[in-house]
PDB file of N, CA and C in Angstrom:
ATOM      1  N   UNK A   1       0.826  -1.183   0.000  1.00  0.00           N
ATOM      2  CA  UNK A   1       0.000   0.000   0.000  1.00  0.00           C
ATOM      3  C   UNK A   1       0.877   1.257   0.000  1.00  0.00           C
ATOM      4  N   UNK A   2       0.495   2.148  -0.501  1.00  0.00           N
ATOM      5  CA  UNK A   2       1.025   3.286  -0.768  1.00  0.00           C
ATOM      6  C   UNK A   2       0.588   4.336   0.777  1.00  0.00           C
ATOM      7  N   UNK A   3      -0.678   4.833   0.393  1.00  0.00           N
ATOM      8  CA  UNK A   3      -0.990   5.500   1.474  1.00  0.00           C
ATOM      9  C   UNK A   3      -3.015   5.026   1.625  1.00  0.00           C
ATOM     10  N   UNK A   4      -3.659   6.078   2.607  1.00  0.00           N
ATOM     11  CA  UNK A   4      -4.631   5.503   2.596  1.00  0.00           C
ATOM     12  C   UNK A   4      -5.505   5.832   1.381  1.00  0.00           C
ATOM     13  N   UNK A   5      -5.122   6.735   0.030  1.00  0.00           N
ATOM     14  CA  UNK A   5      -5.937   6.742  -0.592  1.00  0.00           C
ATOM     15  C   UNK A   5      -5.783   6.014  -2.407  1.00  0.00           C
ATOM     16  N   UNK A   6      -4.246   5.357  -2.002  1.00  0.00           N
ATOM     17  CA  UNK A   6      -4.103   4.232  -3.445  1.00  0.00           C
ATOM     18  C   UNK A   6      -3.597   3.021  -2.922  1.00  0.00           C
ATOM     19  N   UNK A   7      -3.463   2.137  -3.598  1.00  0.00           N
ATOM     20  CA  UNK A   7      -3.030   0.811  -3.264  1.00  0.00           C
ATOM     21  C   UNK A   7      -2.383   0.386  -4.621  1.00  0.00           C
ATOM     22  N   UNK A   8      -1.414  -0.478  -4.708  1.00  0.00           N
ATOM     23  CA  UNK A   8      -0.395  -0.717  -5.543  1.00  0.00           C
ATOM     24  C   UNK A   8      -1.124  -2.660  -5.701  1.00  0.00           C
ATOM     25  N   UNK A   9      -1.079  -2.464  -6.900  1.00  0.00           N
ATOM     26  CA  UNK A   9      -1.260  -3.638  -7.812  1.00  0.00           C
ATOM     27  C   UNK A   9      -0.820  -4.031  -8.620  1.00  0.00           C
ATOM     28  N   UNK A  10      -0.145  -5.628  -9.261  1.00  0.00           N
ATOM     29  CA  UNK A  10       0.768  -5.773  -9.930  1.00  0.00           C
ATOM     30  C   UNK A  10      -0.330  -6.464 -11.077  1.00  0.00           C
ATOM     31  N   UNK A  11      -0.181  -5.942 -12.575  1.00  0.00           N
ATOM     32  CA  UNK A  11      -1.084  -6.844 -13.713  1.00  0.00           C
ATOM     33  C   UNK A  11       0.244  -7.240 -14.368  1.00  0.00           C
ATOM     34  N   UNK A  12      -0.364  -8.719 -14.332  1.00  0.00           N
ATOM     35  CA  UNK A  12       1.399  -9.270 -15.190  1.00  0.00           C
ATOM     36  C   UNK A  12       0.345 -10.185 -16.309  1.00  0.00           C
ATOM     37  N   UNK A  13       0.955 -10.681 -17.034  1.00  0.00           N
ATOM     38  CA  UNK A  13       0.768 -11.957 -18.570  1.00  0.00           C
ATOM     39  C   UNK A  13       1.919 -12.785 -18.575  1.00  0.00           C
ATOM     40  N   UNK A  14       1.221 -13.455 -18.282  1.00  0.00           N
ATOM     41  CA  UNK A  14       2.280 -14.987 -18.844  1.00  0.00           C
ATOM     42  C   UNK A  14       3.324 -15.260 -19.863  1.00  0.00           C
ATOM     43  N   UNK A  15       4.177 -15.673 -19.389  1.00  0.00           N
ATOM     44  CA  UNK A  15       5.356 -15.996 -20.669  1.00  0.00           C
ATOM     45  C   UNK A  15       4.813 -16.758 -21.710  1.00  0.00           C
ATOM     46  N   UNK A  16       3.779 -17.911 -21.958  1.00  0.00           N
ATOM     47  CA  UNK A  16       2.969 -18.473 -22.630  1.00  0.00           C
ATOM     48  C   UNK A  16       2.318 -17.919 -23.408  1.00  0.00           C
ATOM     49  N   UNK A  17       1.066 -17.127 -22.538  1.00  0.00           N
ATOM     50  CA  UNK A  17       0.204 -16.557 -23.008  1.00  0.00           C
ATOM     51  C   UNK A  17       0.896 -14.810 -24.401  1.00  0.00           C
ATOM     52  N   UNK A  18       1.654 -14.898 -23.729  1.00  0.00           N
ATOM     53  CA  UNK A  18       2.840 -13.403 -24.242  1.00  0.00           C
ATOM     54  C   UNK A  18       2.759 -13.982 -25.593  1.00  0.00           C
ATOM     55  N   UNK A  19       3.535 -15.281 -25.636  1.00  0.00           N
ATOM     56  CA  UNK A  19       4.277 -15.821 -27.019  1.00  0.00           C
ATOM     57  C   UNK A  19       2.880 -16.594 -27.863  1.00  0.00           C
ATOM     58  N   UNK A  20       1.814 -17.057 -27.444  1.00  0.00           N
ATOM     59  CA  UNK A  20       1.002 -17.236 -27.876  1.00  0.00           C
ATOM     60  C   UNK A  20      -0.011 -16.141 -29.030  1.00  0.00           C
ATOM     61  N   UNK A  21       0.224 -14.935 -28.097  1.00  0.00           N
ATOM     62  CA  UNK A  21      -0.591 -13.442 -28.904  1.00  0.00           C
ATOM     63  C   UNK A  21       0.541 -12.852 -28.609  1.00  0.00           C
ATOM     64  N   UNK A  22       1.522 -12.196 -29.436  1.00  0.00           N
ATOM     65  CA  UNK A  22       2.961 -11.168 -29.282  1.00  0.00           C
ATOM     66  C   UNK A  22       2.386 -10.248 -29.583  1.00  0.00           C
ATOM     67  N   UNK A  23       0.643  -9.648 -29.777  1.00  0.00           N
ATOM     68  CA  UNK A  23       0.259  -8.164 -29.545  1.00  0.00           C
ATOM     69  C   UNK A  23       0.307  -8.057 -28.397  1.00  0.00           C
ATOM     70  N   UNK A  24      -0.101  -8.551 -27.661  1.00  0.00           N
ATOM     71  CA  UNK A  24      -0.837  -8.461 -26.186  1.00  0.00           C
ATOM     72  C   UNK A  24      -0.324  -7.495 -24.920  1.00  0.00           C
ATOM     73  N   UNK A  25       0.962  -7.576 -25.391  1.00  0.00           N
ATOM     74  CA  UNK A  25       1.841  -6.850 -24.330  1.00  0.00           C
ATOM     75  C   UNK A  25       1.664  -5.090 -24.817  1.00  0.00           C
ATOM     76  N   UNK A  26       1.684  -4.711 -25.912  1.00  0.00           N
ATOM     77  CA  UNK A  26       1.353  -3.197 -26.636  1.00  0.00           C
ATOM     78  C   UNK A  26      -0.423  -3.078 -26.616  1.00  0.00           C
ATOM     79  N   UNK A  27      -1.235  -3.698 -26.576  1.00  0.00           N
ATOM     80  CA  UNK A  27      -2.347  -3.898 -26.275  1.00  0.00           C
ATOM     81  C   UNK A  27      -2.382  -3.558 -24.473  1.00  0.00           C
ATOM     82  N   UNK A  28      -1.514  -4.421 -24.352  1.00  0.00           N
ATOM     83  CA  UNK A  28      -2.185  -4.096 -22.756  1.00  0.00           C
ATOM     84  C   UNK A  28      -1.790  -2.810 -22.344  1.00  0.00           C
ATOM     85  N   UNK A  29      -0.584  -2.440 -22.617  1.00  0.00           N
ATOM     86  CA  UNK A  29       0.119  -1.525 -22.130  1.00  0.00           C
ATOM     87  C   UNK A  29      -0.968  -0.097 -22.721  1.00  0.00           C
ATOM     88  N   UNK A  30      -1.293   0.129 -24.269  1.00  0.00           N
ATOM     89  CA  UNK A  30      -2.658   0.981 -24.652  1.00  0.00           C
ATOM     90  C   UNK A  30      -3.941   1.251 -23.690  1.00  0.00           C
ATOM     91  N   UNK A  31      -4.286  -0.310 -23.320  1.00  0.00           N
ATOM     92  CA  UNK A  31      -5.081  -0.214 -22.566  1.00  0.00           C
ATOM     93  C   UNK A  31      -5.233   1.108 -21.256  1.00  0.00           C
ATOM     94  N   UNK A  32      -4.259   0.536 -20.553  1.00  0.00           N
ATOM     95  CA  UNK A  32      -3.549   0.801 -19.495  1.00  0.00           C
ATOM     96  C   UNK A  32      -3.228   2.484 -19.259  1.00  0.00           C
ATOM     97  N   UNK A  33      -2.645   2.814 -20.779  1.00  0.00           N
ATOM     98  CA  UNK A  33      -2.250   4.183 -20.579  1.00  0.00           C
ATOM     99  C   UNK A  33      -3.685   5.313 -20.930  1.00  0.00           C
ATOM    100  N   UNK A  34      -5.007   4.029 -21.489  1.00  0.00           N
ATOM    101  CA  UNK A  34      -6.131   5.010 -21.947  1.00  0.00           C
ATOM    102  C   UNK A  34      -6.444   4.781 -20.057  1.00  0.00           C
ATOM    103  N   UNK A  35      -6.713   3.662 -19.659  1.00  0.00           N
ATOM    104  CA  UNK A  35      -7.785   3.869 -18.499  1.00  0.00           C
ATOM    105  C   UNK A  35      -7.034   4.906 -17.475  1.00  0.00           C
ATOM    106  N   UNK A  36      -5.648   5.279 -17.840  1.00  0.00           N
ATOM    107  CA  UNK A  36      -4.967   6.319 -17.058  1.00  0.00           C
ATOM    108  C   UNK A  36      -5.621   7.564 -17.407  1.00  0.00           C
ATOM    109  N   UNK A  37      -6.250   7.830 -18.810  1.00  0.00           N
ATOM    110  CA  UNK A  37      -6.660   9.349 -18.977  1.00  0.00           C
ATOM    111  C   UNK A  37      -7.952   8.895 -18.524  1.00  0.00           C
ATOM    112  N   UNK A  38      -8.527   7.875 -18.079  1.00  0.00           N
ATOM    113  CA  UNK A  38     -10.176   7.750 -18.241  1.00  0.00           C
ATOM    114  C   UNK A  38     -10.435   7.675 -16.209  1.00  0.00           C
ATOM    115  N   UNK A  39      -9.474   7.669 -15.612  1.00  0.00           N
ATOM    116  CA  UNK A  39      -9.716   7.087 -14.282  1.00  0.00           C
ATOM    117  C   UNK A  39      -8.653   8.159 -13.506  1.00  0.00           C
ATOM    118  N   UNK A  40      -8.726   8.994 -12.814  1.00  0.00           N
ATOM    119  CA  UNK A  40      -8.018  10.405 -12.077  1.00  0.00           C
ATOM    120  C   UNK A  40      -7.769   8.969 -10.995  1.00  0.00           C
ATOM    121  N   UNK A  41      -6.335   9.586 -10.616  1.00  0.00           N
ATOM    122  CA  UNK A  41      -5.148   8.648  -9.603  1.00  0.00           C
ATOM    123  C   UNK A  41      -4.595   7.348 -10.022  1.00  0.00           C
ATOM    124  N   UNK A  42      -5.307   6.788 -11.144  1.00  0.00           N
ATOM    125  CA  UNK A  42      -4.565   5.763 -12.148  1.00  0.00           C
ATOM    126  C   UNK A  42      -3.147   5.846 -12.350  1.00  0.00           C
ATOM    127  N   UNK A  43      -2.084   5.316 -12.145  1.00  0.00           N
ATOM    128  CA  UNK A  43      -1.003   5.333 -12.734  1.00  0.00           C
ATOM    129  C   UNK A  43      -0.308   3.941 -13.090  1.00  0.00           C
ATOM    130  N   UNK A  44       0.567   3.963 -13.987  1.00  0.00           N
ATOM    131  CA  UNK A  44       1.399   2.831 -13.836  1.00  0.00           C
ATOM    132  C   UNK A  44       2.863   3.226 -13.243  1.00  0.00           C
ATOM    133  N   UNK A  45       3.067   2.958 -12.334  1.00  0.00           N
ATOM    134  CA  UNK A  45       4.302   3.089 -12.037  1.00  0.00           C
ATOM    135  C   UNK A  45       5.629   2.305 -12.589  1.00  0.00           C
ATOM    136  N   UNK A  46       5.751   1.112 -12.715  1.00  0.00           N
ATOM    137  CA  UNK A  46       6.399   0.693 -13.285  1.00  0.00           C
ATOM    138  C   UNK A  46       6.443  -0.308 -14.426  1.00  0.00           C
ATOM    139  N   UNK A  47       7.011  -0.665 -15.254  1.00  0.00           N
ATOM    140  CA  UNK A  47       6.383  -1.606 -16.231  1.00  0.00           C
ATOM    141  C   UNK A  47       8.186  -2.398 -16.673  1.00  0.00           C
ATOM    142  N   UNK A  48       7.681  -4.243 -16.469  1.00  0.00           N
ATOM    143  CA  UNK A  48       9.034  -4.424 -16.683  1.00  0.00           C
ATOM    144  C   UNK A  48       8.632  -5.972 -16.822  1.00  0.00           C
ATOM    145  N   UNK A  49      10.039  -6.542 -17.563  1.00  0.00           N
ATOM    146  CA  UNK A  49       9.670  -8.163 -17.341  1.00  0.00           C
ATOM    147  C   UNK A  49      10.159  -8.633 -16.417  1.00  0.00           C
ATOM    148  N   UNK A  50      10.152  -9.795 -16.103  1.00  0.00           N
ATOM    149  CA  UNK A  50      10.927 -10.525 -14.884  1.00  0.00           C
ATOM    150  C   UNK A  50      11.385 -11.917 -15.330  1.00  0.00           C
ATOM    151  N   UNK A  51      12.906 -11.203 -15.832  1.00  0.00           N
ATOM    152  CA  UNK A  51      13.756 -12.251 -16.298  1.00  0.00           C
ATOM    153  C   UNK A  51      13.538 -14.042 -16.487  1.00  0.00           C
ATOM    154  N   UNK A  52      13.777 -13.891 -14.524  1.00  0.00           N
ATOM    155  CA  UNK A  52      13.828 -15.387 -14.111  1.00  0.00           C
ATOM    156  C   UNK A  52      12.704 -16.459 -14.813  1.00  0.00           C
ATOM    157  N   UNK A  53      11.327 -15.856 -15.379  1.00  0.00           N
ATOM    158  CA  UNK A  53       9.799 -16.041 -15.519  1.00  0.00           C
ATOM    159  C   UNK A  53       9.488 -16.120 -16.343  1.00  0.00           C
ATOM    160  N   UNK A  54       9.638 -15.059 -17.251  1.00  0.00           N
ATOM    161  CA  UNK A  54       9.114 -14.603 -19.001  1.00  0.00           C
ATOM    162  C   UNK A  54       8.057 -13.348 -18.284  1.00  0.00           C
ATOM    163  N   UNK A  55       7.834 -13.332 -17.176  1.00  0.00           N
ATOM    164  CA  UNK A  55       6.419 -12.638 -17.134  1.00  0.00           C
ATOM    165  C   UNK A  55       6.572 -11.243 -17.088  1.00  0.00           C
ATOM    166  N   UNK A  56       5.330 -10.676 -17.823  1.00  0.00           N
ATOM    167  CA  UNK A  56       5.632  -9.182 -17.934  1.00  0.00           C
ATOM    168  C   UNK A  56       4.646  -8.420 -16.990  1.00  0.00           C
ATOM    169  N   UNK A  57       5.155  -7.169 -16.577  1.00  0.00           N
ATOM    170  CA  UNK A  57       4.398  -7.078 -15.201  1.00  0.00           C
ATOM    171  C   UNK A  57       4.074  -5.343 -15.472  1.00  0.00           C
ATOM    172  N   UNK A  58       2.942  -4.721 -15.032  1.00  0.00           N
ATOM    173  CA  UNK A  58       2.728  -3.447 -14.932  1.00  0.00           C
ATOM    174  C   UNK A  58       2.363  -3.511 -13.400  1.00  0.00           C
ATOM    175  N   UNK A  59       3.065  -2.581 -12.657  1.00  0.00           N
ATOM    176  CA  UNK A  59       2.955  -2.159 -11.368  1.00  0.00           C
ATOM    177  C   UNK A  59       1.624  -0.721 -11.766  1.00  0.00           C
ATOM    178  N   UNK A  60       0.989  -1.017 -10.844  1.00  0.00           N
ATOM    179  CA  UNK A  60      -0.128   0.091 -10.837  1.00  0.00           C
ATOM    180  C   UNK A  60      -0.462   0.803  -9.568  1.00  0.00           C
ATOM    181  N   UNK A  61      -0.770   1.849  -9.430  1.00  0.00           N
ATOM    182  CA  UNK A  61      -1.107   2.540  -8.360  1.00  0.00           C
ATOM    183  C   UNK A  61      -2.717   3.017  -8.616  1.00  0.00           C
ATOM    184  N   UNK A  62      -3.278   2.446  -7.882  1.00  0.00           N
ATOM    185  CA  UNK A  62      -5.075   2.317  -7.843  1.00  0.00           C
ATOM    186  C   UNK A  62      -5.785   3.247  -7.031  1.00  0.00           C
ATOM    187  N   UNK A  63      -6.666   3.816  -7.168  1.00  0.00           N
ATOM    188  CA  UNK A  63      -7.249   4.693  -6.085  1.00  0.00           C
ATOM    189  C   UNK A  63      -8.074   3.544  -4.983  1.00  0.00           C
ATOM    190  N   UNK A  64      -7.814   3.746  -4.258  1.00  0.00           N
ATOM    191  CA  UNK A  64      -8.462   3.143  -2.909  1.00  0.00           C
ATOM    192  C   UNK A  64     -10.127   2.664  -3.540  1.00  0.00           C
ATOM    193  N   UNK A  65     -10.344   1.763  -3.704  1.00  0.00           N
ATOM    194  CA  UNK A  65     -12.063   1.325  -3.699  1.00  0.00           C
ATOM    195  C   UNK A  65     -12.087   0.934  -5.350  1.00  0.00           C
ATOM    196  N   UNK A  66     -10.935   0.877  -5.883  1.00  0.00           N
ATOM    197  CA  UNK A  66     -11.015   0.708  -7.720  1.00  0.00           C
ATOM    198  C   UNK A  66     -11.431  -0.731  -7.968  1.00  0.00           C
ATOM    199  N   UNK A  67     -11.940  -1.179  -8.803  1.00  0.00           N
ATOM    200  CA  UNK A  67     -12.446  -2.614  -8.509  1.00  0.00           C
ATOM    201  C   UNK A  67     -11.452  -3.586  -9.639  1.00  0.00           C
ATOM    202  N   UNK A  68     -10.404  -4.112  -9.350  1.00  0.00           N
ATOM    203  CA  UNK A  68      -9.464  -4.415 -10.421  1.00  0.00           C
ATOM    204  C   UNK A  68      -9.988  -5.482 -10.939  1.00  0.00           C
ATOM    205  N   UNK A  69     -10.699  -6.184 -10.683  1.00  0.00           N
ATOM    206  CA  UNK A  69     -11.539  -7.363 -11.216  1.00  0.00           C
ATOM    207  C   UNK A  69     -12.334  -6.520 -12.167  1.00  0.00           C
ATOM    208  N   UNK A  70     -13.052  -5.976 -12.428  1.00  0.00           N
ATOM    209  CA  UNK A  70     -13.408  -5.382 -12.956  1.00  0.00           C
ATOM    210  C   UNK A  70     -13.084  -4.451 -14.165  1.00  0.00           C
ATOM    211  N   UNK A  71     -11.940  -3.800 -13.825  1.00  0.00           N
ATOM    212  CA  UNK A  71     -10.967  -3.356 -14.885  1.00  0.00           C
ATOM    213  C   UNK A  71     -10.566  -4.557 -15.708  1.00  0.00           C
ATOM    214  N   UNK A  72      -9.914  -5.714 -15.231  1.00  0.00           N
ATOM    215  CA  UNK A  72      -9.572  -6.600 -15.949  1.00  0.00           C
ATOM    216  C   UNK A  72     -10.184  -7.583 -16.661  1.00  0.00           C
ATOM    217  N   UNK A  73     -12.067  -7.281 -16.513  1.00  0.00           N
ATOM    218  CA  UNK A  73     -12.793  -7.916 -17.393  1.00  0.00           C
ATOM    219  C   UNK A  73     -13.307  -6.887 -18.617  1.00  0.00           C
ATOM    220  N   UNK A  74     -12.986  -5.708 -18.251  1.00  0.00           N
ATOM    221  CA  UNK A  74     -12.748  -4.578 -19.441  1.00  0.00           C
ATOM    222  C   UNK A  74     -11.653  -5.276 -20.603  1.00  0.00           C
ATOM    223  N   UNK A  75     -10.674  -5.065 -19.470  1.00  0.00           N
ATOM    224  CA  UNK A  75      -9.490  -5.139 -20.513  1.00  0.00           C
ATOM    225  C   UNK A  75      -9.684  -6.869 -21.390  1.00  0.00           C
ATOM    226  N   UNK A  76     -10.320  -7.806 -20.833  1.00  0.00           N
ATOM    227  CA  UNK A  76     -10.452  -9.114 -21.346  1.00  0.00           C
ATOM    228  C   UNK A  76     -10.991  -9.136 -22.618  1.00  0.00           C
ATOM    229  N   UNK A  77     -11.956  -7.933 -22.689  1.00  0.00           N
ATOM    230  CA  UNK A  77     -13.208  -8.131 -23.913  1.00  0.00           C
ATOM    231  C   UNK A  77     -12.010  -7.429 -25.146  1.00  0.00           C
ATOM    232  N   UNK A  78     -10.682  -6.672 -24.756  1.00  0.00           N
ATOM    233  CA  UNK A  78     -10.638  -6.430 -25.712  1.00  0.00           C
ATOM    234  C   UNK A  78      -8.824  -7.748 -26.085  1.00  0.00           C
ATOM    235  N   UNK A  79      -8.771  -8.486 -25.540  1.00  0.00           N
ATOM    236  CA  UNK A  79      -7.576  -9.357 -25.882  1.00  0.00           C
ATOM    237  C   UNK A  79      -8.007 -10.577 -26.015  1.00  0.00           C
ATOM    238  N   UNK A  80      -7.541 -12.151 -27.030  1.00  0.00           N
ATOM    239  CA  UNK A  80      -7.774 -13.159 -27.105  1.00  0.00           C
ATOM    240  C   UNK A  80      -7.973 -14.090 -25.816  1.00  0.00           C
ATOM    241  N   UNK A  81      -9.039 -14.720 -25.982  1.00  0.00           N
ATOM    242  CA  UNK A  81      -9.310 -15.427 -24.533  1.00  0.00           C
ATOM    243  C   UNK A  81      -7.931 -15.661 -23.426  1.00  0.00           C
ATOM    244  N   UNK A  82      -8.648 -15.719 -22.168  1.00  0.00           N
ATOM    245  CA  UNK A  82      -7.997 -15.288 -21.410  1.00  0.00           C
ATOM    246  C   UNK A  82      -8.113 -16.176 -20.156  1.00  0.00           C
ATOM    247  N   UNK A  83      -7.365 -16.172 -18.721  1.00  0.00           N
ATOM    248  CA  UNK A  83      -8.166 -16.624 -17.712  1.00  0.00           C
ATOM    249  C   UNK A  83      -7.131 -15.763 -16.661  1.00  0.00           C
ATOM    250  N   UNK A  84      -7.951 -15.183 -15.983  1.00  0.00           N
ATOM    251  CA  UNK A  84      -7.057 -14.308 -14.934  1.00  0.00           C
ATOM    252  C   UNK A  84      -6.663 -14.718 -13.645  1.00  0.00           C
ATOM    253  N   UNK A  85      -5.656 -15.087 -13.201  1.00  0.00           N
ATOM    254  CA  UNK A  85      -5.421 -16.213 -11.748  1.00  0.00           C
ATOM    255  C   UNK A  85      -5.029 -14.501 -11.056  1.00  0.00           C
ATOM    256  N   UNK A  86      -5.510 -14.921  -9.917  1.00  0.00           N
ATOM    257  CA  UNK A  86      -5.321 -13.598  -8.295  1.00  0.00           C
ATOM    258  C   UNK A  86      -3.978 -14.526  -7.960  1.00  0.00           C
ATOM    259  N   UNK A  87      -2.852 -13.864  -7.188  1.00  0.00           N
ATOM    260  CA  UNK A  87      -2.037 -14.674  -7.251  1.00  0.00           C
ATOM    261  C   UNK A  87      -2.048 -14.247  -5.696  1.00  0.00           C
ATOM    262  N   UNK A  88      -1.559 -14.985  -4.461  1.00  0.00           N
ATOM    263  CA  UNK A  88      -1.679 -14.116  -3.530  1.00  0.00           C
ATOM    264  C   UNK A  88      -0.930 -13.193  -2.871  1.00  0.00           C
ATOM    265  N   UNK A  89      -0.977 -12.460  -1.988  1.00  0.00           N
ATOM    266  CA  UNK A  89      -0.313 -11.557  -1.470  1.00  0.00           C
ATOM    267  C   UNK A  89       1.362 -11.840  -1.228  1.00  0.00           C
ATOM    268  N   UNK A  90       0.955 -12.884   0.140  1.00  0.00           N
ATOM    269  CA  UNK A  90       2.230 -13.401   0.147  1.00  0.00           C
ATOM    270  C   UNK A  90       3.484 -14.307  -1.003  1.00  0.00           C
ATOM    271  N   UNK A  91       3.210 -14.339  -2.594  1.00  0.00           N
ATOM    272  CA  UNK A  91       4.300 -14.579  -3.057  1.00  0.00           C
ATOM    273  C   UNK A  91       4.538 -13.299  -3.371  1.00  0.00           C
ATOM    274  N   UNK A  92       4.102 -12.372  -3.474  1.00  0.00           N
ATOM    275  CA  UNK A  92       4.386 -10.861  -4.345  1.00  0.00           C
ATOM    276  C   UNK A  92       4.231  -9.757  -2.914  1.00  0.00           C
ATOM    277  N   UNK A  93       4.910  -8.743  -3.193  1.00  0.00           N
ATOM    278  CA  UNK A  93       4.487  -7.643  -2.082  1.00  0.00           C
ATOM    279  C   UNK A  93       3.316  -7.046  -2.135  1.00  0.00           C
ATOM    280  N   UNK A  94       2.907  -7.449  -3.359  1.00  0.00           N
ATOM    281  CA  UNK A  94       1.659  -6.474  -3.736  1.00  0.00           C
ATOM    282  C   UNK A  94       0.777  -7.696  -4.310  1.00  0.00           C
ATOM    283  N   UNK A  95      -0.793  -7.376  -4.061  1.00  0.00           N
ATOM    284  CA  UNK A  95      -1.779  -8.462  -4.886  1.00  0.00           C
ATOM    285  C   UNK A  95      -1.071  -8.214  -6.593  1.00  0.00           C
ATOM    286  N   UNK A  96      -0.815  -9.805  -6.919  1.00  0.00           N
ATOM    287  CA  UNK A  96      -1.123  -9.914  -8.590  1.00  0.00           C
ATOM    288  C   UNK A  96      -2.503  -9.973  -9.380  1.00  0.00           C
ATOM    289  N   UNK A  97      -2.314  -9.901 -10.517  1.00  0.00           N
ATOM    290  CA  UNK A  97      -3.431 -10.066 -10.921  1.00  0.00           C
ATOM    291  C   UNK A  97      -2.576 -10.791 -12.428  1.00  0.00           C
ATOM    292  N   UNK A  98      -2.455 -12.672 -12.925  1.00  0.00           N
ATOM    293  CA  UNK A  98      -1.677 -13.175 -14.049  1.00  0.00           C
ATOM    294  C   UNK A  98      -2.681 -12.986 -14.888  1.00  0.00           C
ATOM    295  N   UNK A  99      -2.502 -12.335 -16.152  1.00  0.00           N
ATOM    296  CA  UNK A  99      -3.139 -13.156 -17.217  1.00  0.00           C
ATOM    297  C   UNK A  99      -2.734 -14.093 -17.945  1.00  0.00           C
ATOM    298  N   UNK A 100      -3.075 -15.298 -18.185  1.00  0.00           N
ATOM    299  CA  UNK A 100      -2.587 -16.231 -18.661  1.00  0.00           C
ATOM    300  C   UNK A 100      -3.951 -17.100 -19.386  1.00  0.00           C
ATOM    301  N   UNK A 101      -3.285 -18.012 -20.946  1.00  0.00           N
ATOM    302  CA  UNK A 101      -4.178 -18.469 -21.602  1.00  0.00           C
ATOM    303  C   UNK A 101      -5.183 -19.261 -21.143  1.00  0.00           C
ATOM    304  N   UNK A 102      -6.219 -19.454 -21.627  1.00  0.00           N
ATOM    305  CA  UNK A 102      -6.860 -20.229 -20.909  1.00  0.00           C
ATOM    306  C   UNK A 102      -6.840 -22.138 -21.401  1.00  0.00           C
ATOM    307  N   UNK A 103      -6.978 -22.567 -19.872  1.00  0.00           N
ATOM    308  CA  UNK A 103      -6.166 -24.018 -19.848  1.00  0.00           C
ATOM    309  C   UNK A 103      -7.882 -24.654 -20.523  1.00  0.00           C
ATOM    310  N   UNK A 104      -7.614 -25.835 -20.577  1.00  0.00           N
ATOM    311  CA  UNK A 104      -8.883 -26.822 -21.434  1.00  0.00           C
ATOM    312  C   UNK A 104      -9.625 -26.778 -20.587  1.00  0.00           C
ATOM    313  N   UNK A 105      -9.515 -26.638 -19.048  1.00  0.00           N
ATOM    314  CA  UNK A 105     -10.754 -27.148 -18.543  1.00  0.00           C
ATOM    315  C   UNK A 105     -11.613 -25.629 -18.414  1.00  0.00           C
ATOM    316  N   UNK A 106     -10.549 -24.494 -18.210  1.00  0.00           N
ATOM    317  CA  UNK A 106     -11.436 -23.423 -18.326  1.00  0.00           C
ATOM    318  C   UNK A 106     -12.660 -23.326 -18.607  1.00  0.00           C
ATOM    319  N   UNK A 107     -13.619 -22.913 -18.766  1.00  0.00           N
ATOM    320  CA  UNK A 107     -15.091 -22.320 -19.133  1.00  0.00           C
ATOM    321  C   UNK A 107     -15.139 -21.290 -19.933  1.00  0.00           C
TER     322      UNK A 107
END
């Protein structure tokens, strides 16, 4: 957490899912920089891959009460199917949010 009125959230995509759709990452990142003009206290703070992983990660700074589930079924309608895993707190400092392809048994 930042302070009491943003909270820091990590949206990452899969090394899979990445190489599966190689728009996805300039797509998301579009996304990302419109819902910044569309949403006052939106930011991305950082944006980077993580070597060890393949996974690509946008650090976000959220206004307190933003519903990221929600944002990220925005952002779903506009990228090739999808399935979004919450990853939890304790492996990351901050809640994740993976996108990654969706597996067979998906729905």
């Amino acid at each position: 957490m930042i302070d009491s009125e943003n909270d820091l959230v990590e949206i990452s995509v899969s090394y899979r899912y990445a190489q599966e759709h190689q728009w996805v990452i300039q797509g998301i990142t579009g996304f990302l920089s419109a819902y910044y003009m569309e949403k006052p206290g939106f930011q991305i703070r950082r944006h980077y891959d993580q070597l060890e992983t393949g996974v690509h990660i946008w650090l976000c700074e959220i206004p307190a009460g933003t519903s990221v589930p929600r944002l990220l079924r925005r952002l779903q309608a506009d990228i090739p199917p999808s399935q979004i895993i919450e990853c939890p707190p304790q492996t990351t400092e901050q809640l994740r949010y993976l996108i990654d392809a969706k597996s067979e048994n998906t729905p």
